[in-house]
PDB file of N, CA and C in Angstrom:
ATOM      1  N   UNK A   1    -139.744 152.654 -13.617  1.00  0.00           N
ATOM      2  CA  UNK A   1    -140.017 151.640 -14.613  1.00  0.00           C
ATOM      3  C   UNK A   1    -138.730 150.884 -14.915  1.00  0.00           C
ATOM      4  N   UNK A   2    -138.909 149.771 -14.843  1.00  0.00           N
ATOM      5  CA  UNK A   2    -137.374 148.878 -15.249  1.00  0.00           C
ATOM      6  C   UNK A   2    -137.962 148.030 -16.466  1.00  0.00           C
ATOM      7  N   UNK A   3    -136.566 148.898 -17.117  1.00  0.00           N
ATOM      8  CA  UNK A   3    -136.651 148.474 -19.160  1.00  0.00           C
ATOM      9  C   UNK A   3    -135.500 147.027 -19.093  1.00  0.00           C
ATOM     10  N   UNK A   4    -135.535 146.302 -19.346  1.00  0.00           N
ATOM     11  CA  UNK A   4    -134.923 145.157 -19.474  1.00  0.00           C
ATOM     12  C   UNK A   4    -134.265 145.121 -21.480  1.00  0.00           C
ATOM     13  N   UNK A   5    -132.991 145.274 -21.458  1.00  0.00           N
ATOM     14  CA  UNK A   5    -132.208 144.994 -23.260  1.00  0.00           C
ATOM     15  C   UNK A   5    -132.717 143.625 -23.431  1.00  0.00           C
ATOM     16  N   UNK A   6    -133.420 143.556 -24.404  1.00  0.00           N
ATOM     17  CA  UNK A   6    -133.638 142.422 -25.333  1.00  0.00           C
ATOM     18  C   UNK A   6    -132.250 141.458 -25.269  1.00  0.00           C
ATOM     19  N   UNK A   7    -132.785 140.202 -25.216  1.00  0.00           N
ATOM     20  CA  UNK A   7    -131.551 139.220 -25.368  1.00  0.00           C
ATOM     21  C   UNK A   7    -131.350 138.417 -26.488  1.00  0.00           C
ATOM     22  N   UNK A   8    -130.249 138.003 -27.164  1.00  0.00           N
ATOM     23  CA  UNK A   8    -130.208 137.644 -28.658  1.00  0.00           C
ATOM     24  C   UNK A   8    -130.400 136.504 -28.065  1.00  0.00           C
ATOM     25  N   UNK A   9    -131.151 135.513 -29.375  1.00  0.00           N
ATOM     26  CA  UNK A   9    -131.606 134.223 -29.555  1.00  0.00           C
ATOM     27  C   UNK A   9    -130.237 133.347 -28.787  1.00  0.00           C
ATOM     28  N   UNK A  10    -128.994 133.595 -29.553  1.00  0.00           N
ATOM     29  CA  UNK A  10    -128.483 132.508 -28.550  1.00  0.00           C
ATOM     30  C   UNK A  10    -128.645 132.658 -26.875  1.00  0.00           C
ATOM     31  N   UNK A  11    -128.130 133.606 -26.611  1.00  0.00           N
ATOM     32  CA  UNK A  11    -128.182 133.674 -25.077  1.00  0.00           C
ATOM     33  C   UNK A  11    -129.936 132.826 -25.052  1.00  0.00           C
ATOM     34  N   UNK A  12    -131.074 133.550 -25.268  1.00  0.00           N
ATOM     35  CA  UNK A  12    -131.776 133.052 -24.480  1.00  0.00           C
ATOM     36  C   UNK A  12    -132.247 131.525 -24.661  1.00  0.00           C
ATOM     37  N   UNK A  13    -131.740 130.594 -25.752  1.00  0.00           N
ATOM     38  CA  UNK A  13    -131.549 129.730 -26.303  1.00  0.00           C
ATOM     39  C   UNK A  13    -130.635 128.586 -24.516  1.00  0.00           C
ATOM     40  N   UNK A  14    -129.518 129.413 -24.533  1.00  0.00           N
ATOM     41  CA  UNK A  14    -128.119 128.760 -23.657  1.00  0.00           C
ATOM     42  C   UNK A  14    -129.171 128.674 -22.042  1.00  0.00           C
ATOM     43  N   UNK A  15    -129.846 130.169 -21.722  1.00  0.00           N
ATOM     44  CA  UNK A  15    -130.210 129.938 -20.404  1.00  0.00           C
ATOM     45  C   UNK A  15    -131.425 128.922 -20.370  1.00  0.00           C
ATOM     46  N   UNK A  16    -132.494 129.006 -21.489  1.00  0.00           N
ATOM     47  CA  UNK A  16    -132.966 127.642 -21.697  1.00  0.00           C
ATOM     48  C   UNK A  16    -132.603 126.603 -21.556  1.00  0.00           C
ATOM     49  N   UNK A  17    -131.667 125.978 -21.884  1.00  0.00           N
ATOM     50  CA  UNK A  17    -131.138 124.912 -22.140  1.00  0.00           C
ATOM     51  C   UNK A  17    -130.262 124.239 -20.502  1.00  0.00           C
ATOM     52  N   UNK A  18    -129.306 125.373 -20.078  1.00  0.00           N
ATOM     53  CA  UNK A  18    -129.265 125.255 -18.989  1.00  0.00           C
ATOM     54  C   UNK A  18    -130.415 125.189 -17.911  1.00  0.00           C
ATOM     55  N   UNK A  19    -131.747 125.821 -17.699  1.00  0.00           N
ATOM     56  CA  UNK A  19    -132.688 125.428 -16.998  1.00  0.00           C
ATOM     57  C   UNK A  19    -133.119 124.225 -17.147  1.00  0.00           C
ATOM     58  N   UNK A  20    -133.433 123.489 -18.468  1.00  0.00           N
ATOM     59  CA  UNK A  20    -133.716 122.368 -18.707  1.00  0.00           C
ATOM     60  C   UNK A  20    -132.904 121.283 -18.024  1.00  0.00           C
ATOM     61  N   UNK A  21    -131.133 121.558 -18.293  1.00  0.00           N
ATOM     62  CA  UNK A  21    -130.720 120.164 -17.707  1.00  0.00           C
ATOM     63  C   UNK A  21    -130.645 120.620 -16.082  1.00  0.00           C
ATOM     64  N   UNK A  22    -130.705 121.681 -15.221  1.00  0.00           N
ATOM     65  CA  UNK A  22    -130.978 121.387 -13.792  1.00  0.00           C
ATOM     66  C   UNK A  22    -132.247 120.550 -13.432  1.00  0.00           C
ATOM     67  N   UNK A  23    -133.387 121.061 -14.516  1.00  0.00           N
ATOM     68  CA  UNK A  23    -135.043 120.354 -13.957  1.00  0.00           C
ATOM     69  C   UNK A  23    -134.658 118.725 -14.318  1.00  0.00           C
ATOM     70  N   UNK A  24    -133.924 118.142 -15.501  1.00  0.00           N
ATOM     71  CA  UNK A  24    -133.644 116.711 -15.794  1.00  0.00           C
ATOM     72  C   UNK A  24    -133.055 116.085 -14.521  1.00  0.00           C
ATOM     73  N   UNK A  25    -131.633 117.041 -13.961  1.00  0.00           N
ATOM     74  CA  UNK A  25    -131.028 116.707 -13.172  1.00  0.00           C
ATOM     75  C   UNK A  25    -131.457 116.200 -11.644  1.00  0.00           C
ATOM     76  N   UNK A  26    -132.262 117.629 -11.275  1.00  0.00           N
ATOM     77  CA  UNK A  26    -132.899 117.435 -10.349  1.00  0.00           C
ATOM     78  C   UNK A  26    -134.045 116.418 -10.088  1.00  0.00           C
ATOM     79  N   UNK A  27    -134.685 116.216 -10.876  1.00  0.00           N
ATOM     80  CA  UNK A  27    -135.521 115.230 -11.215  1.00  0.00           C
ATOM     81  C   UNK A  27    -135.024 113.672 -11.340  1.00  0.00           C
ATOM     82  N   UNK A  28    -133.767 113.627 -11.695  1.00  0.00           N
ATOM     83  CA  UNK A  28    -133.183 112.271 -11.710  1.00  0.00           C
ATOM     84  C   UNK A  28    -132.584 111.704 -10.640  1.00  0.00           C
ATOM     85  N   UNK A  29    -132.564 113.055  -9.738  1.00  0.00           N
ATOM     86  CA  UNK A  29    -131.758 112.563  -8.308  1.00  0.00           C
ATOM     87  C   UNK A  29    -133.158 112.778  -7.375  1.00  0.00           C
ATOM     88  N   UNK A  30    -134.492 112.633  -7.764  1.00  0.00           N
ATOM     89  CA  UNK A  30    -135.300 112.299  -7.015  1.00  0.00           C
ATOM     90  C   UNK A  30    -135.827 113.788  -6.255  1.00  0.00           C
ATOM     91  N   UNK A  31    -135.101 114.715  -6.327  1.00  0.00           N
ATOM     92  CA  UNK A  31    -135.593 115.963  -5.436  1.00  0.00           C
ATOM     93  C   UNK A  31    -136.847 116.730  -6.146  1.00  0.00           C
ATOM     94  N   UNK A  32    -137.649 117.227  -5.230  1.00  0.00           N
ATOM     95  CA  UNK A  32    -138.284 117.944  -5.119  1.00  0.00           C
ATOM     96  C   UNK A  32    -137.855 119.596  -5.206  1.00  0.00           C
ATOM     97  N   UNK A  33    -138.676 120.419  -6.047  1.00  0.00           N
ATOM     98  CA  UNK A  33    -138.405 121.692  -6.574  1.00  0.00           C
ATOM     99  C   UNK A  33    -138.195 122.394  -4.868  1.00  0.00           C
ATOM    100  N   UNK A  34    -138.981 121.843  -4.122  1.00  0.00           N
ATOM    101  CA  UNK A  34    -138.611 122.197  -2.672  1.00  0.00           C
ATOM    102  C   UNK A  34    -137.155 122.067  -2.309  1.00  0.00           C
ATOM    103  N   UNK A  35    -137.040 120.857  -2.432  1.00  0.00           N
ATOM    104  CA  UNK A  35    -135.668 120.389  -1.649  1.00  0.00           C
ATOM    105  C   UNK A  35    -134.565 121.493  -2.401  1.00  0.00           C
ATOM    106  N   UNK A  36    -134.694 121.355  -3.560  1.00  0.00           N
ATOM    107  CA  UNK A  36    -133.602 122.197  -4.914  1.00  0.00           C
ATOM    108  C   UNK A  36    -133.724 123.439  -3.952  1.00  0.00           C
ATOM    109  N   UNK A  37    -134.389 124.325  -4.025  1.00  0.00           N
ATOM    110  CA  UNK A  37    -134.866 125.395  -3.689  1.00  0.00           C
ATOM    111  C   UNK A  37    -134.266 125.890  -2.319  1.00  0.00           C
ATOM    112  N   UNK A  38    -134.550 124.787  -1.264  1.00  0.00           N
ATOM    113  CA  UNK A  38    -133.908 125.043  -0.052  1.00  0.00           C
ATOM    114  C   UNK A  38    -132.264 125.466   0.109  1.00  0.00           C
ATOM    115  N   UNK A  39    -131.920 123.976  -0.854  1.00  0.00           N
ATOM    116  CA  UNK A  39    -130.199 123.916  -0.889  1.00  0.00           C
ATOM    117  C   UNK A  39    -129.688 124.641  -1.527  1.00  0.00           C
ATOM    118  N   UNK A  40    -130.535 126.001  -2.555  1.00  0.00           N
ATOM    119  CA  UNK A  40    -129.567 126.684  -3.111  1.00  0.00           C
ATOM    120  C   UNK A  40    -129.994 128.316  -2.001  1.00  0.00           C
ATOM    121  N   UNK A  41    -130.948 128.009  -1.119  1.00  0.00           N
ATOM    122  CA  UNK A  41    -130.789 129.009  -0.162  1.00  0.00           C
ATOM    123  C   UNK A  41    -132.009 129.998  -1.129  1.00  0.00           C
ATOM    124  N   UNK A  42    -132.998 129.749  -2.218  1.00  0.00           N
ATOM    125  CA  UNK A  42    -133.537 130.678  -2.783  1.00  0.00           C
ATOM    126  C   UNK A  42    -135.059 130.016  -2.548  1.00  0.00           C
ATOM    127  N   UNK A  43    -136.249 130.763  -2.910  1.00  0.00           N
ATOM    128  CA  UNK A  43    -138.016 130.011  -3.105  1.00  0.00           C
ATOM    129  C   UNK A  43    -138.357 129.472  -3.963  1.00  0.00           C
ATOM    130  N   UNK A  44    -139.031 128.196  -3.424  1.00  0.00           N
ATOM    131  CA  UNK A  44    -139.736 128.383  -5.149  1.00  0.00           C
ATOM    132  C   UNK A  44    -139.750 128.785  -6.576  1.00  0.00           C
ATOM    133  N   UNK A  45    -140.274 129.729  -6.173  1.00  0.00           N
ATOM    134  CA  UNK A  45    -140.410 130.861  -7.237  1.00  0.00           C
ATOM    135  C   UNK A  45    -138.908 130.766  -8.249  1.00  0.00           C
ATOM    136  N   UNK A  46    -138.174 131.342  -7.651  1.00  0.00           N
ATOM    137  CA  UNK A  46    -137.225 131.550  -7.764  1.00  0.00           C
ATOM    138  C   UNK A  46    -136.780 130.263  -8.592  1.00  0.00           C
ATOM    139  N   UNK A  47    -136.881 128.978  -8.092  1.00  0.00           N
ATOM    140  CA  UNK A  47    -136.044 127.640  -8.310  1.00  0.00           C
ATOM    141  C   UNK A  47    -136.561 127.649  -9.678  1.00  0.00           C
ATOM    142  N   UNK A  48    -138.220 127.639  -9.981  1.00  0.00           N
ATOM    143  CA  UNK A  48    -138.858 127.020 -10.609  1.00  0.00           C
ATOM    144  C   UNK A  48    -138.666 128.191 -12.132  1.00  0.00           C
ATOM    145  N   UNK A  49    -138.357 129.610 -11.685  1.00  0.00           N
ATOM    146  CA  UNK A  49    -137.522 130.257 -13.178  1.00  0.00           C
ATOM    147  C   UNK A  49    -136.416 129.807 -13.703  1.00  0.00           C
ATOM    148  N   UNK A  50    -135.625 129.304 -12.617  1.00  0.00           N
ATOM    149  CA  UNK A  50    -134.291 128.428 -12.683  1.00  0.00           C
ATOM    150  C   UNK A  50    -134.471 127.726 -13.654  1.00  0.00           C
ATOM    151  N   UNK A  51    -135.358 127.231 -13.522  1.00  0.00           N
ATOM    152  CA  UNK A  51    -135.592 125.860 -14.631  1.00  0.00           C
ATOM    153  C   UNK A  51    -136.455 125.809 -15.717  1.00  0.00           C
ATOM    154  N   UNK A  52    -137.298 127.049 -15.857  1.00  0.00           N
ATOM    155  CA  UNK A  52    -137.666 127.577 -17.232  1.00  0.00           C
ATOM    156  C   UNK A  52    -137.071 128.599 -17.577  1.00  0.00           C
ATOM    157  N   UNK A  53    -135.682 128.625 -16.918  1.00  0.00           N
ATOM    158  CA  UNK A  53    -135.278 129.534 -18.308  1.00  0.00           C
ATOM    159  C   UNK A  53    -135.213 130.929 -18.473  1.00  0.00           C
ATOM    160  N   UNK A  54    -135.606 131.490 -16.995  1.00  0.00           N
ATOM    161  CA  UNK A  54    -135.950 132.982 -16.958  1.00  0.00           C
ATOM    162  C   UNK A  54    -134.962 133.547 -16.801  1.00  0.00           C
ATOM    163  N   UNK A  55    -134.015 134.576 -17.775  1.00  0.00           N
ATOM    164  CA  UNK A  55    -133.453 135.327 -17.772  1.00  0.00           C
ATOM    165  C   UNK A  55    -133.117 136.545 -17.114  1.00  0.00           C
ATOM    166  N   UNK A  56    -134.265 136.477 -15.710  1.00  0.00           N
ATOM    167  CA  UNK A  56    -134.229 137.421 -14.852  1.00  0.00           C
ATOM    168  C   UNK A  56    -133.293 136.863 -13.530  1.00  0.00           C
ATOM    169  N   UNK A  57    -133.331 135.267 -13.666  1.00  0.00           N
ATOM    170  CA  UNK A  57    -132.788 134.912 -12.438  1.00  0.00           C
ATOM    171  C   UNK A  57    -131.143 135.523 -12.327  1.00  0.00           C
ATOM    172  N   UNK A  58    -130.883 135.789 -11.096  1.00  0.00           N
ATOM    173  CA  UNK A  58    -128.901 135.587 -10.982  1.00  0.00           C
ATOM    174  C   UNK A  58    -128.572 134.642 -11.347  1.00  0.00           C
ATOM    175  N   UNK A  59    -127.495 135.030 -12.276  1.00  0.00           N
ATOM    176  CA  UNK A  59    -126.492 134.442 -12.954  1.00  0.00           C
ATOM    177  C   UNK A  59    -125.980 133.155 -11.452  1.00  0.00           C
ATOM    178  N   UNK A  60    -125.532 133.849 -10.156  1.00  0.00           N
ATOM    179  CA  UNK A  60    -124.877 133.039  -9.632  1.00  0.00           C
ATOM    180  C   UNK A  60    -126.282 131.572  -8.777  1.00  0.00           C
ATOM    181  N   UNK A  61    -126.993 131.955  -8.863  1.00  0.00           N
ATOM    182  CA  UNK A  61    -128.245 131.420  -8.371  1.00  0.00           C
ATOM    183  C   UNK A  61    -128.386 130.210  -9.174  1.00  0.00           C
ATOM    184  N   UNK A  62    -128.319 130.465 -10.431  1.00  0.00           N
ATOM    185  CA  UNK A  62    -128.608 129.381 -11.876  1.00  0.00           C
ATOM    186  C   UNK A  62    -127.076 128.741 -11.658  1.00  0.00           C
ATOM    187  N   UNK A  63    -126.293 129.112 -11.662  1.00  0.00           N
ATOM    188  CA  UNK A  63    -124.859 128.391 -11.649  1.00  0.00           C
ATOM    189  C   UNK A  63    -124.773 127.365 -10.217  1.00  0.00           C
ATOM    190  N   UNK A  64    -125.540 127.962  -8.770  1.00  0.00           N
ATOM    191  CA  UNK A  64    -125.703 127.302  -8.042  1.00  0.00           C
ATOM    192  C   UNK A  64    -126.086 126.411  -7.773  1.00  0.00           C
ATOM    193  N   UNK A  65    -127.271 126.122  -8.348  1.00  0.00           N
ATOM    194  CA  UNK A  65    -128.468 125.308  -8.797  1.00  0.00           C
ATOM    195  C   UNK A  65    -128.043 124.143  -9.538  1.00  0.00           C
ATOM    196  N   UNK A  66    -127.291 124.352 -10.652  1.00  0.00           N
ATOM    197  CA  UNK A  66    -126.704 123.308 -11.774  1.00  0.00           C
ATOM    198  C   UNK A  66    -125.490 122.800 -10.994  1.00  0.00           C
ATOM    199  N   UNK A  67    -124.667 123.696 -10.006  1.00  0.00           N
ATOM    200  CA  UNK A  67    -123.655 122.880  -9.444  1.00  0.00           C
ATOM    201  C   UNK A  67    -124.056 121.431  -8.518  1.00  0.00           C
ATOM    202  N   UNK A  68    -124.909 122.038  -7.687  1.00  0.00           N
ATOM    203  CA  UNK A  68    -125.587 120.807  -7.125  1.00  0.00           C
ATOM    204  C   UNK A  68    -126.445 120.083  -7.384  1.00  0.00           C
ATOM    205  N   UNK A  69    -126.709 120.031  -8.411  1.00  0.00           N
ATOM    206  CA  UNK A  69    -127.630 118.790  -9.096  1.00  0.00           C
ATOM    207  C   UNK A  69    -126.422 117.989  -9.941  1.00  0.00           C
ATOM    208  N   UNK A  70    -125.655 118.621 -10.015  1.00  0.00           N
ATOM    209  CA  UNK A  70    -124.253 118.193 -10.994  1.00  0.00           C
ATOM    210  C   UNK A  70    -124.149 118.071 -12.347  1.00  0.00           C
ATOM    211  N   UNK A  71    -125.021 119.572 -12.871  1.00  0.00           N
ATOM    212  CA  UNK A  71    -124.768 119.985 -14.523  1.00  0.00           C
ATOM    213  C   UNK A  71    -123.304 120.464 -14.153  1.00  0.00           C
ATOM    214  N   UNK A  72    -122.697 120.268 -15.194  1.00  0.00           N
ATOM    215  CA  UNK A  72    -121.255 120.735 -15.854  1.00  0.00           C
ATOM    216  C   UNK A  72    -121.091 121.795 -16.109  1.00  0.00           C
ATOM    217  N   UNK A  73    -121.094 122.888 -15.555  1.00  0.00           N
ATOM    218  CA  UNK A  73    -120.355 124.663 -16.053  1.00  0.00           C
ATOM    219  C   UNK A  73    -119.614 124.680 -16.954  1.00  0.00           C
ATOM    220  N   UNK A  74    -118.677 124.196 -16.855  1.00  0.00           N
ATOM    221  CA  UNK A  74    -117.425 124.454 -17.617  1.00  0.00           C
ATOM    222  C   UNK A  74    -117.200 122.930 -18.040  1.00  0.00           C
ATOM    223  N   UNK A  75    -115.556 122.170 -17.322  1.00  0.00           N
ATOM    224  CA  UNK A  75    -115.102 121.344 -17.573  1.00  0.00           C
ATOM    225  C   UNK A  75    -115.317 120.599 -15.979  1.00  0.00           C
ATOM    226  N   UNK A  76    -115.549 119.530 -16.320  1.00  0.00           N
ATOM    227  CA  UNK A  76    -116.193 118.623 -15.198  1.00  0.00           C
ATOM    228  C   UNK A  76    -114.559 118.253 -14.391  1.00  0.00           C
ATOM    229  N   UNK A  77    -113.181 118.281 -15.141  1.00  0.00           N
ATOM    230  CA  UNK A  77    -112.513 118.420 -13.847  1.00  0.00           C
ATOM    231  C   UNK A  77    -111.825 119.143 -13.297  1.00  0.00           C
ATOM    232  N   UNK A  78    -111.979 119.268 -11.910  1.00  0.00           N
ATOM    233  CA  UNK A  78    -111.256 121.036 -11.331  1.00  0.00           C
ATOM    234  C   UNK A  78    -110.335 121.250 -11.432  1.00  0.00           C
ATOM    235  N   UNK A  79    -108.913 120.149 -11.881  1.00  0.00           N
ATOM    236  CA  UNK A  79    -107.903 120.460 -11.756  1.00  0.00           C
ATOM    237  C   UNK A  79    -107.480 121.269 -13.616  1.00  0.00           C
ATOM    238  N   UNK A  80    -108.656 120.627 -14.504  1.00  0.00           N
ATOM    239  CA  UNK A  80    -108.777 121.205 -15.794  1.00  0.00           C
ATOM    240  C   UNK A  80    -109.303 122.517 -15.972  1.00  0.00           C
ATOM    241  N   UNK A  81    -110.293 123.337 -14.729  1.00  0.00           N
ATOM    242  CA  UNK A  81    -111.202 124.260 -14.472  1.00  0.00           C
ATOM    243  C   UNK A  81    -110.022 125.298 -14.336  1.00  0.00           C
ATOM    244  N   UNK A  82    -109.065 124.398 -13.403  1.00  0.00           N
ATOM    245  CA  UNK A  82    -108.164 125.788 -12.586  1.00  0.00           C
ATOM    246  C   UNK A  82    -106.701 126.040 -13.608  1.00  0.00           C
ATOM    247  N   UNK A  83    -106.807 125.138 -14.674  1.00  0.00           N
ATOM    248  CA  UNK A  83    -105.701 124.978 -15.685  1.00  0.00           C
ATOM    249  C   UNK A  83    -105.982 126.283 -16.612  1.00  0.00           C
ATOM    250  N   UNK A  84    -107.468 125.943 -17.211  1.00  0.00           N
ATOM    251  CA  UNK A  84    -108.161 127.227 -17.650  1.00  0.00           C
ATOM    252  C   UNK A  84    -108.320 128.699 -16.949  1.00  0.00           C
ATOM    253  N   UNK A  85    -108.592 128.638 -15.844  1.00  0.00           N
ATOM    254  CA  UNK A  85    -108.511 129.519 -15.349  1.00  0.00           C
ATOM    255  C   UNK A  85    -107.191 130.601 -15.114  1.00  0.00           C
ATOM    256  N   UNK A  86    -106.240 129.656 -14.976  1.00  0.00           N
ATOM    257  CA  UNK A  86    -104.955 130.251 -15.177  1.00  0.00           C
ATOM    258  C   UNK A  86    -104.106 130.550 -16.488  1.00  0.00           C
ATOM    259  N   UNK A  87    -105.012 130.293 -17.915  1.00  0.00           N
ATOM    260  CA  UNK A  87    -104.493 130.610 -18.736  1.00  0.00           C
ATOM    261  C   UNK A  87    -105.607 131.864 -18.822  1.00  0.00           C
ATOM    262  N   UNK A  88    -106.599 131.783 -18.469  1.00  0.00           N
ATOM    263  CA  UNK A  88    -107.648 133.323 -18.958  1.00  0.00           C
ATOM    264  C   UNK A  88    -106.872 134.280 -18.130  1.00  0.00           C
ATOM    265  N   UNK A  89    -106.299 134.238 -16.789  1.00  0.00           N
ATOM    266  CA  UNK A  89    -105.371 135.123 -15.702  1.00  0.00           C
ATOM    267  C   UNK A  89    -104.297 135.812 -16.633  1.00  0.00           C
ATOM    268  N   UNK A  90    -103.265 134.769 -16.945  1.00  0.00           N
ATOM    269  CA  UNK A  90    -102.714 134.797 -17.998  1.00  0.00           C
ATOM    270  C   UNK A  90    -102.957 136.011 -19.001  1.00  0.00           C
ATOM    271  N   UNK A  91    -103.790 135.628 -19.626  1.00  0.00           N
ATOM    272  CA  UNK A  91    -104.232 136.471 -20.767  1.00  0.00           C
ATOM    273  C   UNK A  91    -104.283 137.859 -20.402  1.00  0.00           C
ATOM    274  N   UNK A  92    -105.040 137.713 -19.339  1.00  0.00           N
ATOM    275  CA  UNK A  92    -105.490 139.261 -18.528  1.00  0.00           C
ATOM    276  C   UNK A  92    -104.742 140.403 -18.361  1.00  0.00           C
ATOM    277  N   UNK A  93    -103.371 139.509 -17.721  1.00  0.00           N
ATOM    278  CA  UNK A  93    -102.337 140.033 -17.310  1.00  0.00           C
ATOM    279  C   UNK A  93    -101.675 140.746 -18.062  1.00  0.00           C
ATOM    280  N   UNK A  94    -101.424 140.575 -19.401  1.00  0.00           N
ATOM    281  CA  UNK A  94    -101.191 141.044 -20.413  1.00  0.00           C
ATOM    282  C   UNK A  94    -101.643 142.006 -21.234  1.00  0.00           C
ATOM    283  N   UNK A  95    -102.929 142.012 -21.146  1.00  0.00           N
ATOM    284  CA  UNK A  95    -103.761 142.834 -21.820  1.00  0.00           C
ATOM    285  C   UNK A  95    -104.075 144.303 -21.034  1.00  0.00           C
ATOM    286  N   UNK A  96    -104.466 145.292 -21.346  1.00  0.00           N
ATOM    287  CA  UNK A  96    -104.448 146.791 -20.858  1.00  0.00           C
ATOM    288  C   UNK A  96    -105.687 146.318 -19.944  1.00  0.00           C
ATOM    289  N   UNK A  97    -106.111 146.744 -18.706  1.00  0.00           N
ATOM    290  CA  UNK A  97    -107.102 146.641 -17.546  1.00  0.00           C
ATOM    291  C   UNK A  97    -108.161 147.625 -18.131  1.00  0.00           C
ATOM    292  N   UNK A  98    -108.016 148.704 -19.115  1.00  0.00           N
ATOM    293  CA  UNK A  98    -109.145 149.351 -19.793  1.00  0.00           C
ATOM    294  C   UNK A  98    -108.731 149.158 -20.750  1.00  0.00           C
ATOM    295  N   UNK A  99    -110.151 149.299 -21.969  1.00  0.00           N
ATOM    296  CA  UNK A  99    -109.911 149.532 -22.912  1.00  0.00           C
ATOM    297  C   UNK A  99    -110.870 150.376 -23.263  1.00  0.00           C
ATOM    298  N   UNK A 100    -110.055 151.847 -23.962  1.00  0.00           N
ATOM    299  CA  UNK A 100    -110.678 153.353 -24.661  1.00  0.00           C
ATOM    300  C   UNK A 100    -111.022 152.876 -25.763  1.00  0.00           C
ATOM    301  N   UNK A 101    -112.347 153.393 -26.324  1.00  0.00           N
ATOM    302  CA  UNK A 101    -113.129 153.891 -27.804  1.00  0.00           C
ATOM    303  C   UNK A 101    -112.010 154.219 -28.745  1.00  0.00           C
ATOM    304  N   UNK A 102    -112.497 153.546 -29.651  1.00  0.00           N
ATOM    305  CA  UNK A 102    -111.774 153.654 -31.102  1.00  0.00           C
ATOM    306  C   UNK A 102    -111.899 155.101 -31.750  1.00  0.00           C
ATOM    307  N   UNK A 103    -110.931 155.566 -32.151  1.00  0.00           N
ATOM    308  CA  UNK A 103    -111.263 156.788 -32.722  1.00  0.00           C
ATOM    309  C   UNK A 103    -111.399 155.962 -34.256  1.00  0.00           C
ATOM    310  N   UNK A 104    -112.356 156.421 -35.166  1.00  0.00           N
ATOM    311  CA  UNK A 104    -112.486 155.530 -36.392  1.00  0.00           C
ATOM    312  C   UNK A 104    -112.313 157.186 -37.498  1.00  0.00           C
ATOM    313  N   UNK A 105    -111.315 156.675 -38.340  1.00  0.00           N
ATOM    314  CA  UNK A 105    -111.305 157.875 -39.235  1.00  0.00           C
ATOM    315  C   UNK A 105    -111.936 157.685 -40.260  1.00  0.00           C
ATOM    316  N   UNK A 106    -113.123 158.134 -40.734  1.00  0.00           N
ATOM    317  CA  UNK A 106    -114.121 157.715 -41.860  1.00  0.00           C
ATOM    318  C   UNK A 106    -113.859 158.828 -42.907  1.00  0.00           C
ATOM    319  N   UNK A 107    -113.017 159.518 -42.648  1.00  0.00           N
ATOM    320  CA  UNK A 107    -113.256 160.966 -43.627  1.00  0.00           C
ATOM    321  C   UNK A 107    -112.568 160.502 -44.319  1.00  0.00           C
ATOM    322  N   UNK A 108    -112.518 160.316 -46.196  1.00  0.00           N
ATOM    323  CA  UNK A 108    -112.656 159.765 -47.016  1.00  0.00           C
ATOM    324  C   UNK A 108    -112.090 161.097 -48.198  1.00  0.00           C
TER     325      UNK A 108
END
């Protein structure tokens, strides 16, 4: 049996919203849920959760999808994408690669 965690309103709010502007997108550049479908290498099926919103699809599938219709991920320019990217590296680098459970002292 596969139990699926409930998703809070925003998230499922964001993947909404992102399905919506690939179906606008795609739709404005004239393609067919076919054509979409082909070029991201997935079915139908598949395309057409893309674009309502289904929270079951891959993450990288939906990101695929919006790249080539030309929704915006992030920041629309790469040399701003990879600016960011190298300050989150940055950050990383710095920070411990795990992080252990809080011991919380409640005894009072």
């Amino acid at each position: 049996m596969n139990v699926t965690k409930p998703l809070s309103p925003e998230t499922i709010e964001a993947i909404k919203l992102l399905g919506g502007k690939v179906a606008l997108a795609r739709r404005e550049r004239r393609w067919t849920l076919a054509e979409l479908a082909e070029r991201v290498g997935v079915s139908v099926v598949t395309m057409r959760k893309v674009e309502r919103g289904d929270p079951s699809v891959a993450l990288g599938t939906a990101f695929e999808a919006a790249a080539l219709v030309g929704v915006p991920l992030f920041h629309q320019d790469s040399a701003r994408r990879s600016v960011e990217g190298e300050v989150v590296n940055s950050r990383l680098a710095v920070l411990p690669a795990t992080v252990r459970p809080r011991r919380v002292d409640d005894d009072f």
